[in-house]
N, C-alpha and C. Protein backbone atom coordinates (compact mmCIF):
# COMPACT_ATOMS: atom_id res chain seq x y z
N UNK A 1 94.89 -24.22 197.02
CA UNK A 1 95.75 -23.80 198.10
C UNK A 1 95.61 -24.79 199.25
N UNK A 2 96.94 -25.08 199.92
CA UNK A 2 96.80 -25.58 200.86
C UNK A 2 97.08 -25.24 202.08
N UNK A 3 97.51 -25.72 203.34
CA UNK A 3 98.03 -25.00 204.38
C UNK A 3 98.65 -26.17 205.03
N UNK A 4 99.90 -25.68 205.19
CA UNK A 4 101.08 -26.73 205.76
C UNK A 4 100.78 -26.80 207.21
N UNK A 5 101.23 -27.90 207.91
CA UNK A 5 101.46 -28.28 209.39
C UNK A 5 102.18 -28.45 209.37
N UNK A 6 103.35 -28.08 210.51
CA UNK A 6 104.55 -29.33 210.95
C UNK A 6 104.81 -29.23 209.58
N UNK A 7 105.00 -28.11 208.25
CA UNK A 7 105.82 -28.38 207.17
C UNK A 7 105.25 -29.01 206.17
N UNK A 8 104.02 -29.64 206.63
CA UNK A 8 103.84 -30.74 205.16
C UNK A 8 102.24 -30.81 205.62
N UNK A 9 101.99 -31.48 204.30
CA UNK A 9 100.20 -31.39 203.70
C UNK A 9 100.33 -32.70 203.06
N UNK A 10 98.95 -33.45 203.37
CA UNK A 10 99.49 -34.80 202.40
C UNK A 10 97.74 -35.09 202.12
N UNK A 11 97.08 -35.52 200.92
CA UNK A 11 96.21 -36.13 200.73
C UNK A 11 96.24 -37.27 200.43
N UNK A 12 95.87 -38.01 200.83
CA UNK A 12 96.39 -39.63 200.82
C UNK A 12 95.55 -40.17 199.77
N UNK A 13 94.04 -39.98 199.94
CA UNK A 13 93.56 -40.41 198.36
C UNK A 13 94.06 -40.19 197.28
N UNK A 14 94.58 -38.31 196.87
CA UNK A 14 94.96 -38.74 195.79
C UNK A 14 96.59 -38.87 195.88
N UNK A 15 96.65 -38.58 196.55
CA UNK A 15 98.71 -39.34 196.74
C UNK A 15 99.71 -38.15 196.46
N UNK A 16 99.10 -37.12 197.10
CA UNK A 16 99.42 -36.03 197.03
C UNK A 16 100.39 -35.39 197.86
N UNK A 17 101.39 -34.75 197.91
CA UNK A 17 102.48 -34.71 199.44
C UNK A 17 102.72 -33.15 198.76
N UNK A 18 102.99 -32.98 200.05
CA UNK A 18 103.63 -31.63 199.49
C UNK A 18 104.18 -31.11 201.09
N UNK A 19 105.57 -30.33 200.83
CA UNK A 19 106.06 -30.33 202.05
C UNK A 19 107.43 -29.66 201.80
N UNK A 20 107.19 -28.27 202.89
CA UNK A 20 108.60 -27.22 203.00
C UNK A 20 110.23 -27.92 202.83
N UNK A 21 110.66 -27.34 201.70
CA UNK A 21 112.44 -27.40 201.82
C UNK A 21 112.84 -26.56 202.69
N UNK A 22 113.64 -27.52 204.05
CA UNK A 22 113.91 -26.90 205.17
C UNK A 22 115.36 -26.63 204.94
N UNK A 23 115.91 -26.69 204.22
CA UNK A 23 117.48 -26.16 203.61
C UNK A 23 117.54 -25.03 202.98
N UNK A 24 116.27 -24.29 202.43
CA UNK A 24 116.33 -22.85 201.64
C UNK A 24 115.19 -21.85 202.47
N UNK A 25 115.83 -20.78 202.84
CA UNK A 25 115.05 -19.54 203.33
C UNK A 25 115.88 -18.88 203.23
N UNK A 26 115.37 -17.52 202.27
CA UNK A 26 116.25 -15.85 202.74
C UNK A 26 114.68 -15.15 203.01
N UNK A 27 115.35 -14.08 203.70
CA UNK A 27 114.38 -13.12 204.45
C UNK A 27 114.83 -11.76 204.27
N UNK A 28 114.06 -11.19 203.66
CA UNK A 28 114.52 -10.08 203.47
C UNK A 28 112.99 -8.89 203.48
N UNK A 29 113.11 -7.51 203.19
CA UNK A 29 111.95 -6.55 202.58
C UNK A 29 111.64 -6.89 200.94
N UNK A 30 111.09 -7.59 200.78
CA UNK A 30 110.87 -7.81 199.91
C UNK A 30 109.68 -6.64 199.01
N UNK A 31 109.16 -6.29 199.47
CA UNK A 31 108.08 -6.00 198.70
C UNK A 31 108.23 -3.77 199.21
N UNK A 32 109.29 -3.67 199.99
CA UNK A 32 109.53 -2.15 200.33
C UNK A 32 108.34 -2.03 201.46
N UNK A 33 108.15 -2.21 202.12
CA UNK A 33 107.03 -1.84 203.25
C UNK A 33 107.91 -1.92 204.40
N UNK A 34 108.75 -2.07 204.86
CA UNK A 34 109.59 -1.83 206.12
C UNK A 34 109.73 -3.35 206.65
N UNK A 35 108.89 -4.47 206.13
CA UNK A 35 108.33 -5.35 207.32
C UNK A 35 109.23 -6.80 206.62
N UNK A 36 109.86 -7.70 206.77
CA UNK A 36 110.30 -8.76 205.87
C UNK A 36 109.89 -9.91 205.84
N UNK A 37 110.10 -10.32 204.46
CA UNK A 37 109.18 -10.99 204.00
C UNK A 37 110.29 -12.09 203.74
N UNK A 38 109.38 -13.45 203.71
CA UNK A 38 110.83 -14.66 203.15
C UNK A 38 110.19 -15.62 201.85
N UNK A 39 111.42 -15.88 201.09
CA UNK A 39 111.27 -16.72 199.90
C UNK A 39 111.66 -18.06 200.41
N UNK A 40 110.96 -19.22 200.04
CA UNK A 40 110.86 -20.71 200.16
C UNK A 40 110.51 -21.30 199.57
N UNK A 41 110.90 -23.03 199.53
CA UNK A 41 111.12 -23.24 198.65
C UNK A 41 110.06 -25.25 199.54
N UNK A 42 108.95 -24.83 198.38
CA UNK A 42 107.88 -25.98 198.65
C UNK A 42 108.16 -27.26 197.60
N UNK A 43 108.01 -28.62 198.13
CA UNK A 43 108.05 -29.32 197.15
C UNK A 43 106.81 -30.47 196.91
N UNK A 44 106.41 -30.73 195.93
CA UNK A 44 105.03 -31.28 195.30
C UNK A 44 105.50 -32.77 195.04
N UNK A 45 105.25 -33.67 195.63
CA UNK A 45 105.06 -34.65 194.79
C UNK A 45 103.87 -35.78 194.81
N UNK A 46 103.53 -36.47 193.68
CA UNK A 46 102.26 -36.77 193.33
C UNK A 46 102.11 -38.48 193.51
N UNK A 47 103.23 -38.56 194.09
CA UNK A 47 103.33 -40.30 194.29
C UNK A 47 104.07 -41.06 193.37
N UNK A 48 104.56 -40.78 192.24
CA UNK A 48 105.68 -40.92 191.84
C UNK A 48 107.23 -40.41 192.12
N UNK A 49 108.23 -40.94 190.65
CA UNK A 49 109.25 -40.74 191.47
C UNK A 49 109.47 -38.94 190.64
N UNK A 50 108.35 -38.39 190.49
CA UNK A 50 108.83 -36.68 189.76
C UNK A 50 108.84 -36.11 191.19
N UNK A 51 109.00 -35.21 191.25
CA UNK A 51 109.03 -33.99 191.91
C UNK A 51 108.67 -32.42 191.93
N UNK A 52 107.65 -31.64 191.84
CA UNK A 52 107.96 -30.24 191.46
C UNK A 52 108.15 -29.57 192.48
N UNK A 53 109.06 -28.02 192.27
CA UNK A 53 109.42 -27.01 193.19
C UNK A 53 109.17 -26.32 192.96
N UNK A 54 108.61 -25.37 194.26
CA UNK A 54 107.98 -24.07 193.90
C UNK A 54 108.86 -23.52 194.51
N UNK A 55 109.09 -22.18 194.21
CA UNK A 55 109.12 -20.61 195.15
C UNK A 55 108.51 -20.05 195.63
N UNK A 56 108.03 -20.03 196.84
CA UNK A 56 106.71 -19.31 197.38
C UNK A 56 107.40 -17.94 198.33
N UNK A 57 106.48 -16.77 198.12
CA UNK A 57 106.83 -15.54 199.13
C UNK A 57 105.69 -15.61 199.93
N UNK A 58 106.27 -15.69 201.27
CA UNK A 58 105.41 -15.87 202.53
C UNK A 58 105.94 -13.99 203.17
N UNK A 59 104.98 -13.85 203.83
CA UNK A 59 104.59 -12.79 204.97
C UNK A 59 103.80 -13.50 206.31
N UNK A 60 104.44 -12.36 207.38
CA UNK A 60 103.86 -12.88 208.21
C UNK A 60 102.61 -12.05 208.58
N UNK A 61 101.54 -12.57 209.09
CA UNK A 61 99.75 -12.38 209.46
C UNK A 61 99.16 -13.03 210.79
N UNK A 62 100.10 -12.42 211.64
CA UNK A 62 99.63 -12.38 213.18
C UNK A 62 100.59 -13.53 213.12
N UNK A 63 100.59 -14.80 213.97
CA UNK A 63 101.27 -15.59 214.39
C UNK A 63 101.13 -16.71 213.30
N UNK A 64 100.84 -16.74 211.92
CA UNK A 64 100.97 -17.24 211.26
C UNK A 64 101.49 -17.03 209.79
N UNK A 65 101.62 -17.76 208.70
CA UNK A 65 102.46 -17.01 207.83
C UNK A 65 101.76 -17.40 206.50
N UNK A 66 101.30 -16.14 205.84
CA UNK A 66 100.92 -16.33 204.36
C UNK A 66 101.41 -16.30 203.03
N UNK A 67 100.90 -16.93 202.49
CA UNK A 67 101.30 -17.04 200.96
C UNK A 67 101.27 -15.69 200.22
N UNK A 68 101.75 -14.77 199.82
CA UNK A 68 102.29 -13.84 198.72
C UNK A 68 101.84 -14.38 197.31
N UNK A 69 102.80 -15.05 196.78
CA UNK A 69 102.97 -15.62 195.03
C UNK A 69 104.15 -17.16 195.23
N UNK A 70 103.30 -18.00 194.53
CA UNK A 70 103.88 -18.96 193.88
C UNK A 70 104.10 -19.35 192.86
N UNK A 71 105.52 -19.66 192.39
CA UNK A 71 105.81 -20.03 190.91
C UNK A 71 106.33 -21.31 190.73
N UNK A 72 106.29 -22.13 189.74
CA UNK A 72 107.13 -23.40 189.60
C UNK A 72 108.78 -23.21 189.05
N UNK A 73 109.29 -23.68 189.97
CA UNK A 73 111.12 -23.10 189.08
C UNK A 73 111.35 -24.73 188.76
C-alpha cells in the first residue's frame, strides 16, 4: 500500500509511479451506510511503456481519504 500526495507516489529506485486518473470519479453510497463513498481510478506504471489500472473505493476518515478495495480492470 501506498499513500498518494498531490495525486501521485513515485519510487524512483525501483521506477515505480503510480498516480490518480483525474478524469474519472463517481460518488455515490456505496456501501448503504448513509455516508458516500467514491470509485477511482489509479494508474501503475513500472517504467516502461505498460500501464496498469486500478479501481479503487475510497471513503472518507477525518480529513483524509481511505482505501476500501482495489482491483485491476
Amino acid at each position: 500500500m501506498v499513500t498518494l500526495k498531490n495525486g501521485q507516489w513515485e519510487d524512483r529506485a525501483g521506477r515505480i509511479r503510480v498516480t490518480f486518473v483525474r478524469d474519472f470519479l463517481v460518488t455515490g453510497d456505496l456501501n448503504a451506510d448513509g455516508i458516500a463513498e467514491a470509485a477511482v481510478l489509479i494508474a501503475e506504471s513500472g517504467g516502461g511503456t505498460g500501464e496498469n489500472i486500478y479501481l479503487a473505493l475510497v471513503e472518507r476518515a477525518g480529513t483524509r481519504l481511505r482505501n476500501i478495495a482495489t482491483t485491476l480492470v
